[in-house]
C-alpha atoms as a PDB file:
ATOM      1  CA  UNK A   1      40.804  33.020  25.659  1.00  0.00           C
ATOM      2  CA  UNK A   2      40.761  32.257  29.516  1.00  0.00           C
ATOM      3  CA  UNK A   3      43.154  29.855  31.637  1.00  0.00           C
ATOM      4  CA  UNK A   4      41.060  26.667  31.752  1.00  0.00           C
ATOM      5  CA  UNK A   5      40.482  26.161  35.279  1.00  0.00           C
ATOM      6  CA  UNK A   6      41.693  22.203  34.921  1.00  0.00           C
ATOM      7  CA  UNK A   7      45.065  21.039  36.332  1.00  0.00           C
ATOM      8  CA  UNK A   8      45.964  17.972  33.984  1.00  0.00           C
ATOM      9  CA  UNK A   9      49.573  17.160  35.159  1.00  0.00           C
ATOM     10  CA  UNK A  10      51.101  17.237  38.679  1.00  0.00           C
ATOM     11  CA  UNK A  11      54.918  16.672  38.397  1.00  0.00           C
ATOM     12  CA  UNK A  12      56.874  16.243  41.380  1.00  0.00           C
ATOM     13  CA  UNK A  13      60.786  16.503  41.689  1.00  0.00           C
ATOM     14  CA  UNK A  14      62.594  13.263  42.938  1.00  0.00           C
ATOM     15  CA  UNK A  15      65.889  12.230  44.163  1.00  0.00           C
ATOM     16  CA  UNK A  16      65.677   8.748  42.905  1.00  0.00           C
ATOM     17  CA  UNK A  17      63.466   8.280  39.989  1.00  0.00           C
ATOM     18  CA  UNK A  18      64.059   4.262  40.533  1.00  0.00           C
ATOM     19  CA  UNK A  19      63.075   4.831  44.362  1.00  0.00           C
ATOM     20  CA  UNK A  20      60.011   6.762  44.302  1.00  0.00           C
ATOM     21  CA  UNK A  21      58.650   4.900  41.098  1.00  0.00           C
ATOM     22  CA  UNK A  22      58.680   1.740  43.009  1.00  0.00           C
ATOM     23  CA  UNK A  23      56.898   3.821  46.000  1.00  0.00           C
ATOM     24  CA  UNK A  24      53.953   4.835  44.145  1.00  0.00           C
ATOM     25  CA  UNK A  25      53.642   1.245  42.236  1.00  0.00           C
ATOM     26  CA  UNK A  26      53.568   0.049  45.863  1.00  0.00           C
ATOM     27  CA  UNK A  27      50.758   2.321  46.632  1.00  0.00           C
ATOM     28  CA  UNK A  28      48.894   0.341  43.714  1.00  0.00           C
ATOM     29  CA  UNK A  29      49.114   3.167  41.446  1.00  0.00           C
ATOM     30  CA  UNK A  30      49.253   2.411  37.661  1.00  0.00           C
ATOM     31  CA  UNK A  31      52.525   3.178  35.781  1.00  0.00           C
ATOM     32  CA  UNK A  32      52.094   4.337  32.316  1.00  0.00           C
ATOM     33  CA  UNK A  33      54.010   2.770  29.297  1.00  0.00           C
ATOM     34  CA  UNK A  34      54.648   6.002  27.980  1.00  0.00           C
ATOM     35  CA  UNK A  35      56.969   6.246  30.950  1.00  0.00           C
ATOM     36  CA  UNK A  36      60.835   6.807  30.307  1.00  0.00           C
ATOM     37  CA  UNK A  37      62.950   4.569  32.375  1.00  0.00           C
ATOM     38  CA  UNK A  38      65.535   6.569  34.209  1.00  0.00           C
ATOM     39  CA  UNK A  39      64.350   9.271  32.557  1.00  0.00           C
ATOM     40  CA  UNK A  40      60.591  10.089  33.779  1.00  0.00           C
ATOM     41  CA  UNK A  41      57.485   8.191  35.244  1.00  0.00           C
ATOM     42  CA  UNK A  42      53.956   8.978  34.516  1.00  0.00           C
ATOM     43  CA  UNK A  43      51.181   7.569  36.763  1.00  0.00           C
ATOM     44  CA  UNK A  44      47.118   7.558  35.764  1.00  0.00           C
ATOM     45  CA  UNK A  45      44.880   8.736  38.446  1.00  0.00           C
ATOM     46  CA  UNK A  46      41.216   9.532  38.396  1.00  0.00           C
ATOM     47  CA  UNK A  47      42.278  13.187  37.631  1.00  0.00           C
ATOM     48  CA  UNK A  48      45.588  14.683  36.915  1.00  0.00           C
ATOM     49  CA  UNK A  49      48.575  12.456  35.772  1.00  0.00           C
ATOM     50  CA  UNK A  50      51.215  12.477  38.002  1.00  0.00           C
ATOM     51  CA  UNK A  51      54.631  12.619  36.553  1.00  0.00           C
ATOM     52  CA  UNK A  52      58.131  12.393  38.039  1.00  0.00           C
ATOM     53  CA  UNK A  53      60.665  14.008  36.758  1.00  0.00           C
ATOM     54  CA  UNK A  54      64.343  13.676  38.517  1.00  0.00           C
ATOM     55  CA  UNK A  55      64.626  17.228  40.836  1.00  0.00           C
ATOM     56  CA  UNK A  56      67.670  18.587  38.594  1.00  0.00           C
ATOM     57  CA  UNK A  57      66.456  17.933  35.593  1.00  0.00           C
ATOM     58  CA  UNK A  58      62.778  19.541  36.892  1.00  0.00           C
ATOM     59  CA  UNK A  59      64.388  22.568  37.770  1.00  0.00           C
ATOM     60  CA  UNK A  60      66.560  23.015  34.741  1.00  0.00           C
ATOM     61  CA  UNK A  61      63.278  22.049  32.224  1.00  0.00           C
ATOM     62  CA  UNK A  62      62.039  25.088  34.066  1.00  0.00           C
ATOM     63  CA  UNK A  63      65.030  27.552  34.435  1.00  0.00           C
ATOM     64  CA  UNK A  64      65.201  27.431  37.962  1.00  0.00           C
ATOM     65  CA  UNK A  65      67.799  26.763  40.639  1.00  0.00           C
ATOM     66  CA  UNK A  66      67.510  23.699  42.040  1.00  0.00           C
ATOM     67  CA  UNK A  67      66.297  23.869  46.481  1.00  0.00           C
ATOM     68  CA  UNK A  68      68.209  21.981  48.744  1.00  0.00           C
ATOM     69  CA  UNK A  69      67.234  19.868  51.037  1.00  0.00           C
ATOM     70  CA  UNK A  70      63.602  18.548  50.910  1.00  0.00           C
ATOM     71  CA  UNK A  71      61.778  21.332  53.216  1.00  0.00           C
ATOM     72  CA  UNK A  72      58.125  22.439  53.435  1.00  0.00           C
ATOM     73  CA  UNK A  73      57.599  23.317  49.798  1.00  0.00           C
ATOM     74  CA  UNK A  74      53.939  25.181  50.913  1.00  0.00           C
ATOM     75  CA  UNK A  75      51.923  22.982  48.915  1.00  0.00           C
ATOM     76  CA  UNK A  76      50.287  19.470  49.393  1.00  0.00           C
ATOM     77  CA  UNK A  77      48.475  17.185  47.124  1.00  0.00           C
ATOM     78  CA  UNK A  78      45.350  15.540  48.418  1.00  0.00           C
ATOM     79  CA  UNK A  79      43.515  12.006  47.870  1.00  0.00           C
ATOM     80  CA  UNK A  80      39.627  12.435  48.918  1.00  0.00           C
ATOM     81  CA  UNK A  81      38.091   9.110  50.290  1.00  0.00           C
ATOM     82  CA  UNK A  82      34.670   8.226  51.153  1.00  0.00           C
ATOM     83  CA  UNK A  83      34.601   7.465  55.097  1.00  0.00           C
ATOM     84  CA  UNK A  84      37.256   7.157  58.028  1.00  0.00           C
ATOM     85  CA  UNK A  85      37.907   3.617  57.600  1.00  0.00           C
ATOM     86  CA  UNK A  86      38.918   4.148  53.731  1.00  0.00           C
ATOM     87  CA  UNK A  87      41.369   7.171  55.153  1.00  0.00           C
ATOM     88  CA  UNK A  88      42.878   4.770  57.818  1.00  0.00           C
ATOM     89  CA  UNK A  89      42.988   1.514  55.375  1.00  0.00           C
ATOM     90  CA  UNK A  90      45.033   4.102  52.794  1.00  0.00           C
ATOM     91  CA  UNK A  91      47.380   5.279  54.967  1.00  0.00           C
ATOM     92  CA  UNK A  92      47.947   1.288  56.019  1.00  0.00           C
ATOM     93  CA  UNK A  93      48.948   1.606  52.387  1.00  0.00           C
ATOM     94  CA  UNK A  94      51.101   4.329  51.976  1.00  0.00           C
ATOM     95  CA  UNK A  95      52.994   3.340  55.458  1.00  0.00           C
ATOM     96  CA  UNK A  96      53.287   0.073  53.708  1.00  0.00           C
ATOM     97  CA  UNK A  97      54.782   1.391  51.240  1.00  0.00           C
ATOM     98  CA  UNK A  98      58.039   3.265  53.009  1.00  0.00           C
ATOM     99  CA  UNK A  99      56.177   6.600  53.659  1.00  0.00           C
ATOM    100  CA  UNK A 100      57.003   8.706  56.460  1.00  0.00           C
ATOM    101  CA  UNK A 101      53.814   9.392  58.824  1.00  0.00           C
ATOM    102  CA  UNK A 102      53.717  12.923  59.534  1.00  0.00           C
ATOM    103  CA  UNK A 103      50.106  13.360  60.985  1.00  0.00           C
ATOM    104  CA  UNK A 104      48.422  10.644  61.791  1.00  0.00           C
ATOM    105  CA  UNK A 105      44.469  10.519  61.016  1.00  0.00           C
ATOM    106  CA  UNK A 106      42.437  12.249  62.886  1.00  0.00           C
ATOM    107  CA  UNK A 107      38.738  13.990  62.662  1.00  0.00           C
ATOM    108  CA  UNK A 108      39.022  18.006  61.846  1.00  0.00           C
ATOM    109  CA  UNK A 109      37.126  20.453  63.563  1.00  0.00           C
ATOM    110  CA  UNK A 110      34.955  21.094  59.934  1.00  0.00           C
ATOM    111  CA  UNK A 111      33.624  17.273  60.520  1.00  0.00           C
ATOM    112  CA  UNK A 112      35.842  15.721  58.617  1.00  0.00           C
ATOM    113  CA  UNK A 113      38.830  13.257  59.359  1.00  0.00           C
ATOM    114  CA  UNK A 114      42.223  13.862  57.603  1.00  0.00           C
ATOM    115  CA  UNK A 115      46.102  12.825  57.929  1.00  0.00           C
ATOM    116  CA  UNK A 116      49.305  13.308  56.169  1.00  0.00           C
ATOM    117  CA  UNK A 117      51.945  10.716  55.187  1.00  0.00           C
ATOM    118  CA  UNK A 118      55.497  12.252  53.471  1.00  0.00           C
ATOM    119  CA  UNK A 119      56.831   9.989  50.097  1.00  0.00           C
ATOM    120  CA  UNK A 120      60.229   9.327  49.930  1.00  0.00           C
ATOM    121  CA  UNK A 121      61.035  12.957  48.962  1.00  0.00           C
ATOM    122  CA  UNK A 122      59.505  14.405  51.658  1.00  0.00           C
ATOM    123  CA  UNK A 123      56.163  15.370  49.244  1.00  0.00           C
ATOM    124  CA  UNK A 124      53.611  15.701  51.290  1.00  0.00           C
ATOM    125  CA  UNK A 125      50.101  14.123  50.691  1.00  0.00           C
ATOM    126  CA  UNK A 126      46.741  14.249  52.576  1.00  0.00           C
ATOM    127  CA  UNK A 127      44.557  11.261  52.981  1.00  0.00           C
ATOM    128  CA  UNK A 128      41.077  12.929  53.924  1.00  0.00           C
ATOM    129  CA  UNK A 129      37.599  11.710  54.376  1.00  0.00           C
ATOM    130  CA  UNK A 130      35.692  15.419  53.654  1.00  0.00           C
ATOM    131  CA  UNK A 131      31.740  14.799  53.826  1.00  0.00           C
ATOM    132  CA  UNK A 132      31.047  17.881  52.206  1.00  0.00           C
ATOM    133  CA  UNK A 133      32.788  16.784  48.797  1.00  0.00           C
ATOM    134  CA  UNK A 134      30.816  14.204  46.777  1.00  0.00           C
ATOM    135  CA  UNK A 135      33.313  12.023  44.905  1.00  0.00           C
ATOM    136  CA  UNK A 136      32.238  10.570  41.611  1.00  0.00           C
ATOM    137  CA  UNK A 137      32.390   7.102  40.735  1.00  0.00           C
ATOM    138  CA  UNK A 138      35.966   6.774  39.590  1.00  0.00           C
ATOM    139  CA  UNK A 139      37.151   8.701  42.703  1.00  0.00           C
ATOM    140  CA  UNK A 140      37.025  12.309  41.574  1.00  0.00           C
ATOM    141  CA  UNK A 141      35.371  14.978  43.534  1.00  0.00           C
ATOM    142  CA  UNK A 142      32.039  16.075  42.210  1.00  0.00           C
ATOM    143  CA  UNK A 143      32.814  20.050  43.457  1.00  0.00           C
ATOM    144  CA  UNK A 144      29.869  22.180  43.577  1.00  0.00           C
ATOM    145  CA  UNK A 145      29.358  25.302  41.246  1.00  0.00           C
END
């Protein structure tokens, strides 16, 4: 057996479950009602679900210390959209919302057109516009082989 290369579930560590459930349901995003008030929150996207899970409890669930204050954690999560004015209209959104701008949009030197908003635990998330990646109908990027 091999790894399947397919990530099905993001989950993100929050300091207020309440808080950053309310952030993504601004965003639009769909809560699930297999969801756990106070407990956990699960979100349907087009590909992975996105879960989140309160930081301590993350970190004991997986037997690790848990960080301090929200830093650069070396990763960030990504939403591909299909032209500038879709990646400036989202971040409208997510600025809406209560996140924190942290780059605003701008076009990358690969002819694309990217920028960065923060969610209320500092989580950082890409909006790009990346003409190279075909996305699919339901929003999914159609990556070549």
């Amino acid at each position: 057996m091999t790894l399947p290369a397919a990530i099905s579930v993001i989950t993100l560590g929050v300091t207020d479950l309440d808080r950053s459930v309310a952030f993504y349901q601004a965003l639009g995003w769909p809560l699930s009602s297999v969801s756990q008030p106070g407990t956990i929150a699960w979100f349907r996207t087009a590909g992975a679900t996105l879960g989140l899970f309160p930081t301590q409890d993350l970190a004991a669930d997986a037997g690790v210390p848990e960080g301090g204050e929200p830093v650069f954690r070396e990763v960030t999560l990504a939403v591909n959209l299909g032209s500038r004015e879709e990646v400036d209209a989202a971040m409208a959104v997510a600025l809406g919302a209560g996140a924190d701008l942290v780059k605003a949009p701008v076009p990358t030197e690969w002819g694309g057109y990217s920028g960065y908003f923060a969610d209320p635990d500092g989580h950082l998330w890409e909006l790009v516009h990346a003409p190279g990646f075909a996305l699919t109908g339901d929003g999914r990027v159609d990556m070549p082989a």
